[in-house]
PDB file of N, CA and C in Angstrom:
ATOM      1  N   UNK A   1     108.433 135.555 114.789  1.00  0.00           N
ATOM      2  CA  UNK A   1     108.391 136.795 115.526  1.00  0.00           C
ATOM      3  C   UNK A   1     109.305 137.817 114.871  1.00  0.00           C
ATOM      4  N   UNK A   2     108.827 138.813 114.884  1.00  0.00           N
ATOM      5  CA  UNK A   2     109.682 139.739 114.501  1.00  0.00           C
ATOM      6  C   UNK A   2     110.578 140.676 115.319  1.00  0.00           C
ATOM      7  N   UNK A   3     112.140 140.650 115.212  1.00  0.00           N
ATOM      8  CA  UNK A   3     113.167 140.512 115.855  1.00  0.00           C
ATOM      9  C   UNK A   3     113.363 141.813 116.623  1.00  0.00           C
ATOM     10  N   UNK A   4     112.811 142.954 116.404  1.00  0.00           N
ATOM     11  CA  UNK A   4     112.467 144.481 116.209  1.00  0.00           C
ATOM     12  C   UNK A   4     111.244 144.539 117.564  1.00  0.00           C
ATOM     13  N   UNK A   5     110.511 143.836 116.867  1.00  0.00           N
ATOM     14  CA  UNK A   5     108.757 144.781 117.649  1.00  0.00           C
ATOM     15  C   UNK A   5     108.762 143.283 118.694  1.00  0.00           C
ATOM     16  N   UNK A   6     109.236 142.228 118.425  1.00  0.00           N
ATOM     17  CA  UNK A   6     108.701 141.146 119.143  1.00  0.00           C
ATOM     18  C   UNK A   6     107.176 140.392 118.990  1.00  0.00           C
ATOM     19  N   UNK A   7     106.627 140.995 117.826  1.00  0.00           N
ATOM     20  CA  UNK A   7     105.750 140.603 117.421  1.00  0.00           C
ATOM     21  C   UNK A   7     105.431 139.375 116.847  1.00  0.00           C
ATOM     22  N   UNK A   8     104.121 138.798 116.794  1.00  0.00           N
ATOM     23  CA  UNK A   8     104.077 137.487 116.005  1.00  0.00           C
ATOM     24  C   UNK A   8     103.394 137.237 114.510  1.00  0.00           C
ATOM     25  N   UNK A   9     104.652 137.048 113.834  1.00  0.00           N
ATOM     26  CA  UNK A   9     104.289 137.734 111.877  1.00  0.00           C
ATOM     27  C   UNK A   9     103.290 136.261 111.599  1.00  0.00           C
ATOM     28  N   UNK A  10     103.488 135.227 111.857  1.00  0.00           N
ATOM     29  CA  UNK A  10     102.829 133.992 111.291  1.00  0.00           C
ATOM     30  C   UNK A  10     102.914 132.604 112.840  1.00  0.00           C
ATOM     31  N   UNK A  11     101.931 131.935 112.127  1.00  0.00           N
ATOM     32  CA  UNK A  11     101.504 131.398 113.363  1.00  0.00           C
ATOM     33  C   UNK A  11     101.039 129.876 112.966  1.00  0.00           C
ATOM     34  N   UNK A  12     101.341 128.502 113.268  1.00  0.00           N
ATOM     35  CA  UNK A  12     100.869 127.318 112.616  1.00  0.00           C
ATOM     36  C   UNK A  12     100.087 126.370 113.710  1.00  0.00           C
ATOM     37  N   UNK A  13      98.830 126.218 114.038  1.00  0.00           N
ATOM     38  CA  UNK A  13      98.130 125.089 114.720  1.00  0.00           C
ATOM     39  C   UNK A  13      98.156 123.750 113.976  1.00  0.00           C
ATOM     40  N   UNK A  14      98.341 122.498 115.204  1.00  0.00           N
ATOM     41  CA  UNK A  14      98.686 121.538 114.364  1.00  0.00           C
ATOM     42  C   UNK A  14      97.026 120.422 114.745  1.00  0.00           C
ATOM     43  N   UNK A  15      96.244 121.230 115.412  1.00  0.00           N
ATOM     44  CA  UNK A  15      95.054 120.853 115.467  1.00  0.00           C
ATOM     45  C   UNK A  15      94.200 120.173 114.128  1.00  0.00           C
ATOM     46  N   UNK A  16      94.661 120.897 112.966  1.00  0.00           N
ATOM     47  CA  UNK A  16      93.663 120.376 112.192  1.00  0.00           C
ATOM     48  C   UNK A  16      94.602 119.263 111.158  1.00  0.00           C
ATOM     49  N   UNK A  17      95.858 118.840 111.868  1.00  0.00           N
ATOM     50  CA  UNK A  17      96.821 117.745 111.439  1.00  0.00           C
ATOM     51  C   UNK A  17      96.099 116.390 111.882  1.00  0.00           C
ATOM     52  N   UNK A  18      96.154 115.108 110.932  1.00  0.00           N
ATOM     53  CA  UNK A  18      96.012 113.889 111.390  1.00  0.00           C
ATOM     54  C   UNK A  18      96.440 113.401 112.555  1.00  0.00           C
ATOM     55  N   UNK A  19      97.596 113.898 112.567  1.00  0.00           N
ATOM     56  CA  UNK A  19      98.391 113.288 114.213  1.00  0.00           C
ATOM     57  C   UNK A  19      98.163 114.205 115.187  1.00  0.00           C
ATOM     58  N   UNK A  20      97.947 115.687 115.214  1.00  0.00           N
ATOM     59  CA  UNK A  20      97.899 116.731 116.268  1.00  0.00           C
ATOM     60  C   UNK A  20      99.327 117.093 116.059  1.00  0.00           C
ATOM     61  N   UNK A  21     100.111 116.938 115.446  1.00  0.00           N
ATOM     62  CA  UNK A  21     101.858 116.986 115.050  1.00  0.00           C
ATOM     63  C   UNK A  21     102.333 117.135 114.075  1.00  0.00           C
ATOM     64  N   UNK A  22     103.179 117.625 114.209  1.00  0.00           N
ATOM     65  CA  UNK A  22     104.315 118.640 112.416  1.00  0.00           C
ATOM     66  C   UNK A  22     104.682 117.525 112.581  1.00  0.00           C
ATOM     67  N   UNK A  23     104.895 116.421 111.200  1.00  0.00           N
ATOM     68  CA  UNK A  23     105.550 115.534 110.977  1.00  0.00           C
ATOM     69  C   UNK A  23     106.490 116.154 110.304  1.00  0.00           C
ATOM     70  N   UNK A  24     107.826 115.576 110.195  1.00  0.00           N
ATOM     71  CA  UNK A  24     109.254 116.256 110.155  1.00  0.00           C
ATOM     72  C   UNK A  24     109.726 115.137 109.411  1.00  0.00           C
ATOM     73  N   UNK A  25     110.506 115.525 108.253  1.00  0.00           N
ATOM     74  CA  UNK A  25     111.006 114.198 107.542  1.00  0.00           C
ATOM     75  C   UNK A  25     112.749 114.009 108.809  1.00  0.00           C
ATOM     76  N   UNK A  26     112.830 112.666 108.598  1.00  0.00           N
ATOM     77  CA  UNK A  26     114.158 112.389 109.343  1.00  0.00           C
ATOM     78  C   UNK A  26     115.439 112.541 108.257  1.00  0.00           C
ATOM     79  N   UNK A  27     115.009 112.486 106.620  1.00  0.00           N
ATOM     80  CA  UNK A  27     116.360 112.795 106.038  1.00  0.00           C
ATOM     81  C   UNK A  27     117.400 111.490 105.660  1.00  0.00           C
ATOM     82  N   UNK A  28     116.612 110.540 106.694  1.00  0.00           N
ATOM     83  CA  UNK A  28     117.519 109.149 106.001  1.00  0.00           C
ATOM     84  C   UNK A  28     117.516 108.466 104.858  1.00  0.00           C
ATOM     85  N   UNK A  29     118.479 108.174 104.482  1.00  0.00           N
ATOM     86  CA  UNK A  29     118.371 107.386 102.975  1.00  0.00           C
ATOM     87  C   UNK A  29     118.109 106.134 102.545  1.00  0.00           C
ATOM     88  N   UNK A  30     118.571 105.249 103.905  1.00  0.00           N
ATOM     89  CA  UNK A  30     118.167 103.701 104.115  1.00  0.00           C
ATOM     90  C   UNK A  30     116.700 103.402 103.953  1.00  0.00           C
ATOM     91  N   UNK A  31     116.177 102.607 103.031  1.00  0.00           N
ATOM     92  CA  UNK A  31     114.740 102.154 103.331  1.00  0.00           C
ATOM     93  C   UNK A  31     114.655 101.224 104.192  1.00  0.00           C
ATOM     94  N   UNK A  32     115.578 100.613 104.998  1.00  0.00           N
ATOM     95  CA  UNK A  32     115.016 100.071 106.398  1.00  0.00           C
ATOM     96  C   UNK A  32     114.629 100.797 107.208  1.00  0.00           C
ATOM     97  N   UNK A  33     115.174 102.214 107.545  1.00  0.00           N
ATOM     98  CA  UNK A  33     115.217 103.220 108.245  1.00  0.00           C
ATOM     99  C   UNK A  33     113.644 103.782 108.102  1.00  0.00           C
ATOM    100  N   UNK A  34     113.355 104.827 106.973  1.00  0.00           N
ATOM    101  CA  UNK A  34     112.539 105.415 106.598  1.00  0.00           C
ATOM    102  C   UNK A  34     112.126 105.437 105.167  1.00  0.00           C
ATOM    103  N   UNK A  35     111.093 104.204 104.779  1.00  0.00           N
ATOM    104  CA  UNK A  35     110.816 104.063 103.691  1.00  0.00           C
ATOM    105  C   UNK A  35     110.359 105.417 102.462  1.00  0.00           C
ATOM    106  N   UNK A  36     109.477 106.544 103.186  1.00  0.00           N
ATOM    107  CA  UNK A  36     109.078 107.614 102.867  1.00  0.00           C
ATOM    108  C   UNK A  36     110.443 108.421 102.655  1.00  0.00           C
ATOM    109  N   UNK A  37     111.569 108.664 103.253  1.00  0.00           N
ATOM    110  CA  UNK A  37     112.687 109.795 103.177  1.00  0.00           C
ATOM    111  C   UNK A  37     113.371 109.005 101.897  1.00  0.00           C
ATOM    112  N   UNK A  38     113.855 107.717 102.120  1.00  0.00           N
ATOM    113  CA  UNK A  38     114.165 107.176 101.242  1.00  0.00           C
ATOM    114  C   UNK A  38     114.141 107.306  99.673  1.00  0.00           C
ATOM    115  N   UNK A  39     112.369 107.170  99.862  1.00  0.00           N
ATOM    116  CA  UNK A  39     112.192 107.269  98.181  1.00  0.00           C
ATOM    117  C   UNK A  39     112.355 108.568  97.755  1.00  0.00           C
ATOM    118  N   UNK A  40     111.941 109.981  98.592  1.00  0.00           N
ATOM    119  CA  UNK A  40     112.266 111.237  98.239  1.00  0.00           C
ATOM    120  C   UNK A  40     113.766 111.091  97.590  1.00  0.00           C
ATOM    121  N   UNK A  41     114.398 110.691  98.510  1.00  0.00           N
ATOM    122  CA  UNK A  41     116.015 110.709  98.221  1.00  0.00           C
ATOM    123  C   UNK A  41     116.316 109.737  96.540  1.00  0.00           C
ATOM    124  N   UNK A  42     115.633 108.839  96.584  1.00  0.00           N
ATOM    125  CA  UNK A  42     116.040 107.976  95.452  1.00  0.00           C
ATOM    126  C   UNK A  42     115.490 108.823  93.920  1.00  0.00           C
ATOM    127  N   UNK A  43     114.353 109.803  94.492  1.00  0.00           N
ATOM    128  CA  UNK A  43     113.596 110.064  93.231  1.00  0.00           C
ATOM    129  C   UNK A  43     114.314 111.561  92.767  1.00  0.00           C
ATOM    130  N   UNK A  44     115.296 111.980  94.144  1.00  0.00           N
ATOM    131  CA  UNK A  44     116.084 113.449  93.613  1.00  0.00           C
ATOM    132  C   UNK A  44     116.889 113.024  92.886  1.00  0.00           C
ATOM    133  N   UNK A  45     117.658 111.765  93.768  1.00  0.00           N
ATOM    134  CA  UNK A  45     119.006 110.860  92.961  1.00  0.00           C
ATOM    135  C   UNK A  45     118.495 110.741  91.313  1.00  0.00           C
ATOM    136  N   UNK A  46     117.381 110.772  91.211  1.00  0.00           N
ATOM    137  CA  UNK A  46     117.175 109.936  89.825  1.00  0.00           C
ATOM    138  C   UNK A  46     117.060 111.339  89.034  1.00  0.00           C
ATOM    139  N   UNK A  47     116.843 112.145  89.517  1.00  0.00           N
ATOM    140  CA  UNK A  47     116.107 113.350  88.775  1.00  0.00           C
ATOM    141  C   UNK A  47     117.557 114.323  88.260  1.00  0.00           C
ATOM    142  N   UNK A  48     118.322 114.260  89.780  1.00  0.00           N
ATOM    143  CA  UNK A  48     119.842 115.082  88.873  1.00  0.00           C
ATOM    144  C   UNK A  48     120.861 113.985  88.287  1.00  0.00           C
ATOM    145  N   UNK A  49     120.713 113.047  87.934  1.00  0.00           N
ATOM    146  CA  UNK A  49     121.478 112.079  87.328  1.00  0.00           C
ATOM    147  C   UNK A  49     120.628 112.460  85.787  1.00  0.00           C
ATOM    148  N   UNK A  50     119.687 112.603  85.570  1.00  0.00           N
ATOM    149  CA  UNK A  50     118.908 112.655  84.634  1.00  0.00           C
ATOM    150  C   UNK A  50     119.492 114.137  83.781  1.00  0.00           C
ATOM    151  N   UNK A  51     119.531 114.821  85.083  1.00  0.00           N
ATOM    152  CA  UNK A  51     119.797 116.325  84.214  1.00  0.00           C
ATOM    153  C   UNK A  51     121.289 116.139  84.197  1.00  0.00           C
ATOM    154  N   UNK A  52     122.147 115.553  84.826  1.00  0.00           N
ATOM    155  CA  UNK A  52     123.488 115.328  84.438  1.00  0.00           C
ATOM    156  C   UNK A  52     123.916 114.937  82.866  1.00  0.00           C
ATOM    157  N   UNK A  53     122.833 113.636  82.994  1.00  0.00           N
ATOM    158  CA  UNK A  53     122.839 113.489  81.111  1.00  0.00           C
ATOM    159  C   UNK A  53     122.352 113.944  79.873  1.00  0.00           C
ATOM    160  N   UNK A  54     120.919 114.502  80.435  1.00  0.00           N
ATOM    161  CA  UNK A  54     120.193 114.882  78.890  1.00  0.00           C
ATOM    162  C   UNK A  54     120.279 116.905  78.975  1.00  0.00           C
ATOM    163  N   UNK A  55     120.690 117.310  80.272  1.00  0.00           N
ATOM    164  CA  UNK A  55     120.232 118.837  80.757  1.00  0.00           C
ATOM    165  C   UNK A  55     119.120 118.455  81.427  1.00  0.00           C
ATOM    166  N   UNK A  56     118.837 120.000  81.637  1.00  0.00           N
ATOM    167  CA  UNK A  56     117.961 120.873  82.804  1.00  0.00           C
ATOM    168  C   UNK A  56     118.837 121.201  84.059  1.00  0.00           C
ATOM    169  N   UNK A  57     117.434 121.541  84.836  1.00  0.00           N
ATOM    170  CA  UNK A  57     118.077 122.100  86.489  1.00  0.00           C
ATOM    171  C   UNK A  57     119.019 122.664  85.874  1.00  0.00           C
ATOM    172  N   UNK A  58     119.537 123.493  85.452  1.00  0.00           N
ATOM    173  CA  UNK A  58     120.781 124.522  85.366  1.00  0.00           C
ATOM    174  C   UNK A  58     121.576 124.059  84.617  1.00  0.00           C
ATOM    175  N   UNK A  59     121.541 122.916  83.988  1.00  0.00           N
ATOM    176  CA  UNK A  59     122.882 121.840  83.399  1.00  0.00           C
ATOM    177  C   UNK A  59     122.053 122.414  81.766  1.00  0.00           C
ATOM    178  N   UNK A  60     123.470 122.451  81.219  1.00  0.00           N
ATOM    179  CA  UNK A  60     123.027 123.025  79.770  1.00  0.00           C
ATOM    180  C   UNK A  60     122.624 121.733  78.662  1.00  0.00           C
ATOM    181  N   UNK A  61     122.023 121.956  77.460  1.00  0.00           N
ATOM    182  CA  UNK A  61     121.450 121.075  76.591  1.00  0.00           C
ATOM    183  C   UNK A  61     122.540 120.084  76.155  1.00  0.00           C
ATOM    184  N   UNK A  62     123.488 120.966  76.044  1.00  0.00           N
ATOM    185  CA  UNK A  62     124.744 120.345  75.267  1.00  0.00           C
ATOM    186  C   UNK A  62     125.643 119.412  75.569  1.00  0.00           C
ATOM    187  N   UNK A  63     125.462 119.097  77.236  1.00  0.00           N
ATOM    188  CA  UNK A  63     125.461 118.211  77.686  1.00  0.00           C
ATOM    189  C   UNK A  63     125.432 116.674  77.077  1.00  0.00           C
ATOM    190  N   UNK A  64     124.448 116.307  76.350  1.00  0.00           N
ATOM    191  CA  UNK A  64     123.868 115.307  75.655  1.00  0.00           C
ATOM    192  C   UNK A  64     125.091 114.610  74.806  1.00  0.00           C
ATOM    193  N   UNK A  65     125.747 115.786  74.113  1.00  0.00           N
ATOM    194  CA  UNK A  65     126.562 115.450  72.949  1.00  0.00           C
ATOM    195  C   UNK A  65     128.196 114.958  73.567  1.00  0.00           C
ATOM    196  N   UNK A  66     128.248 115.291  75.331  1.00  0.00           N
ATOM    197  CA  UNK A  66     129.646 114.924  75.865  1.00  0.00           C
ATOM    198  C   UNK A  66     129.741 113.152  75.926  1.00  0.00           C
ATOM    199  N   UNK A  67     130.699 112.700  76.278  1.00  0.00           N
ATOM    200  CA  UNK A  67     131.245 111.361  76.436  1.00  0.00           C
ATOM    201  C   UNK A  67     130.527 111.093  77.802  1.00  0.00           C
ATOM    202  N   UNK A  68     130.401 110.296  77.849  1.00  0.00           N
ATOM    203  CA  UNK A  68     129.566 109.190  79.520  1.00  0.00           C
ATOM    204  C   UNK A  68     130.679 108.142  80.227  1.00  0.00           C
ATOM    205  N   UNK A  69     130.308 108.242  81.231  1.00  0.00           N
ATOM    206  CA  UNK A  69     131.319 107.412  81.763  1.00  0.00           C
ATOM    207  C   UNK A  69     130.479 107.096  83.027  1.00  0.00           C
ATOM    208  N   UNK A  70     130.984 106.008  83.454  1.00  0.00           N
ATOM    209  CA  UNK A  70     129.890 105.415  85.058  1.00  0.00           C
ATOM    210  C   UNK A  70     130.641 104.833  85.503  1.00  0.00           C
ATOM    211  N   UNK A  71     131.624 105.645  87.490  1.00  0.00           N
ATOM    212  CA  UNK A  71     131.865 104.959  87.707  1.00  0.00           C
ATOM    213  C   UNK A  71     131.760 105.017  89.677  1.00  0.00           C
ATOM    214  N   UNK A  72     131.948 103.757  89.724  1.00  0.00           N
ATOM    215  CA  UNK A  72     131.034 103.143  90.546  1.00  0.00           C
ATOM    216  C   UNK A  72     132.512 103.412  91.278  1.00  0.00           C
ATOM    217  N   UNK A  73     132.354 104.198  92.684  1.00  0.00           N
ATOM    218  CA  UNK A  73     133.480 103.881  94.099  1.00  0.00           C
ATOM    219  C   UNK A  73     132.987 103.383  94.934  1.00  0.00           C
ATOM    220  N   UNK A  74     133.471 102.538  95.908  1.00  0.00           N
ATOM    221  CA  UNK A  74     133.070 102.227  97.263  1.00  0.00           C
ATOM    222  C   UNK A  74     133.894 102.557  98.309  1.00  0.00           C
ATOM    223  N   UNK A  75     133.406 102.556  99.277  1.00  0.00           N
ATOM    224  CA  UNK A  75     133.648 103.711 100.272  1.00  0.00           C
ATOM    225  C   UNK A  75     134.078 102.679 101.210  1.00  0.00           C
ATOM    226  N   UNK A  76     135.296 103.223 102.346  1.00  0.00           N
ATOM    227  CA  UNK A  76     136.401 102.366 103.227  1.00  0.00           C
ATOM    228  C   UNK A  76     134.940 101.930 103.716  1.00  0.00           C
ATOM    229  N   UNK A  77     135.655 100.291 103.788  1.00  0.00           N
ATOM    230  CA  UNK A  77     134.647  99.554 104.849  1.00  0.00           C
ATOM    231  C   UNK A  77     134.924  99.896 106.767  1.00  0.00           C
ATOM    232  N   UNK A  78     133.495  99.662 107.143  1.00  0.00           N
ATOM    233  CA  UNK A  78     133.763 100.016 108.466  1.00  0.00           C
ATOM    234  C   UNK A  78     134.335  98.783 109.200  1.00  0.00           C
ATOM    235  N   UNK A  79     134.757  97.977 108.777  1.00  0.00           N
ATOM    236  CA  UNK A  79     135.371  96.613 109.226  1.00  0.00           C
ATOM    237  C   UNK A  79     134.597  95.407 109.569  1.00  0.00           C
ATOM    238  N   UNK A  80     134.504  94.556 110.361  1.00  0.00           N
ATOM    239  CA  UNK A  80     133.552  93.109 110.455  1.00  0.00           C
ATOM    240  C   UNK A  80     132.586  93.652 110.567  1.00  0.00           C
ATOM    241  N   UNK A  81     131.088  93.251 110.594  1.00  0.00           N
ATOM    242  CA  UNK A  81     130.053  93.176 111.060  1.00  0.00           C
ATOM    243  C   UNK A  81     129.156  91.546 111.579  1.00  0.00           C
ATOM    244  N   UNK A  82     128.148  91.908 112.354  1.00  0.00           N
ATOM    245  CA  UNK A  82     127.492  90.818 112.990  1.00  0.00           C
ATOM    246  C   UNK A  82     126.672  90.078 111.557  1.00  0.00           C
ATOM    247  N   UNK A  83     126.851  88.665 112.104  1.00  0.00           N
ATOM    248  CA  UNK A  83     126.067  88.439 111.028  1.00  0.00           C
ATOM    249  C   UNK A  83     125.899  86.995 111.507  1.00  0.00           C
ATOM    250  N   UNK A  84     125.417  85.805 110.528  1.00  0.00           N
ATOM    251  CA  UNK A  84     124.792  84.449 111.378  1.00  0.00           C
ATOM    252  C   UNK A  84     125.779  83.391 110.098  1.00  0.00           C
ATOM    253  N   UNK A  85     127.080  83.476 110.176  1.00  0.00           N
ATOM    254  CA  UNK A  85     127.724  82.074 109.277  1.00  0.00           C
ATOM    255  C   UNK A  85     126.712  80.668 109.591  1.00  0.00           C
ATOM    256  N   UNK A  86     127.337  80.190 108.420  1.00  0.00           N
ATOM    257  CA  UNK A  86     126.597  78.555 108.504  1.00  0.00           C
ATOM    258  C   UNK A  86     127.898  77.851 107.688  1.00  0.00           C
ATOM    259  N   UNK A  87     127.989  76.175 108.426  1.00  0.00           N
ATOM    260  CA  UNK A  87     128.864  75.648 107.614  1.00  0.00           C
ATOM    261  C   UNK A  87     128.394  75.281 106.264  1.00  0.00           C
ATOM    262  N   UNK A  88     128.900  74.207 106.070  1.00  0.00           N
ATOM    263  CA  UNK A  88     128.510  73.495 104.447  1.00  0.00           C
ATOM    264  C   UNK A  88     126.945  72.803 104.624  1.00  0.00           C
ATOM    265  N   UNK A  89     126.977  72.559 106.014  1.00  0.00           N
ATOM    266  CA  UNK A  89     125.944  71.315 106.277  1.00  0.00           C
ATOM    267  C   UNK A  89     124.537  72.447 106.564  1.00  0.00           C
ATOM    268  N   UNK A  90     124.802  73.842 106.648  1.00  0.00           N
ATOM    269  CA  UNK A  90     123.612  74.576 106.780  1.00  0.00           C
ATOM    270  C   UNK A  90     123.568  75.240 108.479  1.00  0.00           C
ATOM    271  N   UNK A  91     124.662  74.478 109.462  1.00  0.00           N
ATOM    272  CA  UNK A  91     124.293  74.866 110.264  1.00  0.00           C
ATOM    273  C   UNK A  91     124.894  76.138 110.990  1.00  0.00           C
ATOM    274  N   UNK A  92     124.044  77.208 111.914  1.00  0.00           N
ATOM    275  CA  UNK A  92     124.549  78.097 112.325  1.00  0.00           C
ATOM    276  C   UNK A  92     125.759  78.228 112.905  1.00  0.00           C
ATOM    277  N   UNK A  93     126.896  79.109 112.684  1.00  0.00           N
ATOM    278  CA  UNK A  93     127.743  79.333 113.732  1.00  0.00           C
ATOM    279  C   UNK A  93     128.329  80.562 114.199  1.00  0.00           C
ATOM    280  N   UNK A  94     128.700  80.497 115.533  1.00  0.00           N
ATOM    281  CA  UNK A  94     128.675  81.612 116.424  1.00  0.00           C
ATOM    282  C   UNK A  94     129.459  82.697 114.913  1.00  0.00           C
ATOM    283  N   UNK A  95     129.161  83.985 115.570  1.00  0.00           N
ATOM    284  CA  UNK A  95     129.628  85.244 115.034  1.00  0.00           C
ATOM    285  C   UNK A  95     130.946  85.577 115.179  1.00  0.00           C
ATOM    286  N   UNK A  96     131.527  86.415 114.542  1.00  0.00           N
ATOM    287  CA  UNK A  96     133.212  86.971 114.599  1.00  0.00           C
ATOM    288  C   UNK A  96     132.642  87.460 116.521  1.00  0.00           C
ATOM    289  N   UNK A  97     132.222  87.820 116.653  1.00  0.00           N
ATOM    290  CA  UNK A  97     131.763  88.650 118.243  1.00  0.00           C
ATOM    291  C   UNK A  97     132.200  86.641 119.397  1.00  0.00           C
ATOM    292  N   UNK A  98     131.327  86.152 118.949  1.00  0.00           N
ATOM    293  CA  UNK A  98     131.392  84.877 119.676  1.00  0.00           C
ATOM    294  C   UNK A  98     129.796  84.374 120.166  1.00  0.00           C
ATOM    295  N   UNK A  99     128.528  85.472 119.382  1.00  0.00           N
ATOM    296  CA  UNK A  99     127.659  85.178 120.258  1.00  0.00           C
ATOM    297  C   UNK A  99     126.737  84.275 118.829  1.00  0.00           C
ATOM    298  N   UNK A 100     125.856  83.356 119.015  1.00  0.00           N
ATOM    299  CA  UNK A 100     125.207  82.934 117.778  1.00  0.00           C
ATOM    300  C   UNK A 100     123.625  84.070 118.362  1.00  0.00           C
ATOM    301  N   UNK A 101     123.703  84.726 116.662  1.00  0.00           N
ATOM    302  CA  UNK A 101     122.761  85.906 116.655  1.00  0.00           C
ATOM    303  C   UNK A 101     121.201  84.577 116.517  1.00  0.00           C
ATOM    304  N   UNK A 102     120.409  85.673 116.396  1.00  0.00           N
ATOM    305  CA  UNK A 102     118.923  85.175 116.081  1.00  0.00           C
ATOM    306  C   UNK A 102     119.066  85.710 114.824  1.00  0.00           C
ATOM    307  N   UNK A 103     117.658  85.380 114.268  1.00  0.00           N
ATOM    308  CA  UNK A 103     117.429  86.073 112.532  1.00  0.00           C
ATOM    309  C   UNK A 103     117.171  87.467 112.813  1.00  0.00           C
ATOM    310  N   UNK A 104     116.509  87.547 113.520  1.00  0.00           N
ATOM    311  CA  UNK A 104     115.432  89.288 113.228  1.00  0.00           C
ATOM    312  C   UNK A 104     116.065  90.225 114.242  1.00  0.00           C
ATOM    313  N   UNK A 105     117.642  89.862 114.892  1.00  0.00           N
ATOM    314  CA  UNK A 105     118.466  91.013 115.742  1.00  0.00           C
ATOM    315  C   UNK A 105     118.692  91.499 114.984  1.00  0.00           C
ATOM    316  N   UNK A 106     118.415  92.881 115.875  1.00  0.00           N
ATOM    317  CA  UNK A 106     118.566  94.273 115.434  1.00  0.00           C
ATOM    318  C   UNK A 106     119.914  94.547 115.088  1.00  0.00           C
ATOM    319  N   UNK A 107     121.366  93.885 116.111  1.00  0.00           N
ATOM    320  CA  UNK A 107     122.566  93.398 115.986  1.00  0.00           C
ATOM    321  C   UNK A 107     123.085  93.270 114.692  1.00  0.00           C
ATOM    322  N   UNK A 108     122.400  92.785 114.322  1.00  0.00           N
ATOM    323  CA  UNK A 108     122.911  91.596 112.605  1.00  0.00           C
ATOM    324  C   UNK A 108     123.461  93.065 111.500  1.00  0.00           C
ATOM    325  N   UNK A 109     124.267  93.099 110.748  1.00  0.00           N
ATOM    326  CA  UNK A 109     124.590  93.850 109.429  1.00  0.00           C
ATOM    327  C   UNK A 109     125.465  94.780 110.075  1.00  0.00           C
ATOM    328  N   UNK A 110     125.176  95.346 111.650  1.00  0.00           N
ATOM    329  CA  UNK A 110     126.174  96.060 112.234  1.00  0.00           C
ATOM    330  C   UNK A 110     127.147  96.030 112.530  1.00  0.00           C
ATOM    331  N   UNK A 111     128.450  96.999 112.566  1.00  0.00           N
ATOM    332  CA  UNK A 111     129.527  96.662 112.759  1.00  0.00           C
ATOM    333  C   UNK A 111     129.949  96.093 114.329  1.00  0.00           C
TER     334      UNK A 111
END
């Protein structure tokens, strides 16, 4: 709309959409989360790492001819998480929490 006249400059029906709905990316990076946002994210990751080393996107040619270096930080842990110990003999035991998880809780990897 235009802020002035109150008019309507452009206009989107989602009628002739598969779903009847603006699908909206969610932006997450986890592929458990959202396999589709994910790979967007992995394939930008790959694309300015790329121009970091050889140029483009704005990064100059000359680039190429600097020193490389790769290094890897990890980031403060968020402390215990749920998870399913086993002794020597294979068998399950209860969690730092106290509860013995299942396999496929949603629980499990979380802090």
């Amino acid at each position: 709309m235009d802020a002035a006249t109150g008019a309507v400059l452009r206009s989107y029906c989602t009628v002739a959409e598969p779903t009847d709905s603006l699908l909206m990316a969610c932006g997450n990076r986890r592929a458990s989360r959202c396999t589709t946002c994910s790979r967007v994210y992995a394939a930008d990751t790959f694309q300015l790492i790329r121009a970091g080393l050889s140029g483009g996107k704005d990064v100059p040619d000359t680039v190429r001819t600097h020193p490389r270096l790769f290094a890897s930080l990890t980031a403060p842990s968020f402390g215990p998480a749920h998870n399913r110990p086993t002794d020597a003999g294979g068998i399950v035991r209860p969690c730092r929490c106290g509860k013995l998880h299942e396999p496929a809780e949603a629980l499990l990897c979380t802090p």
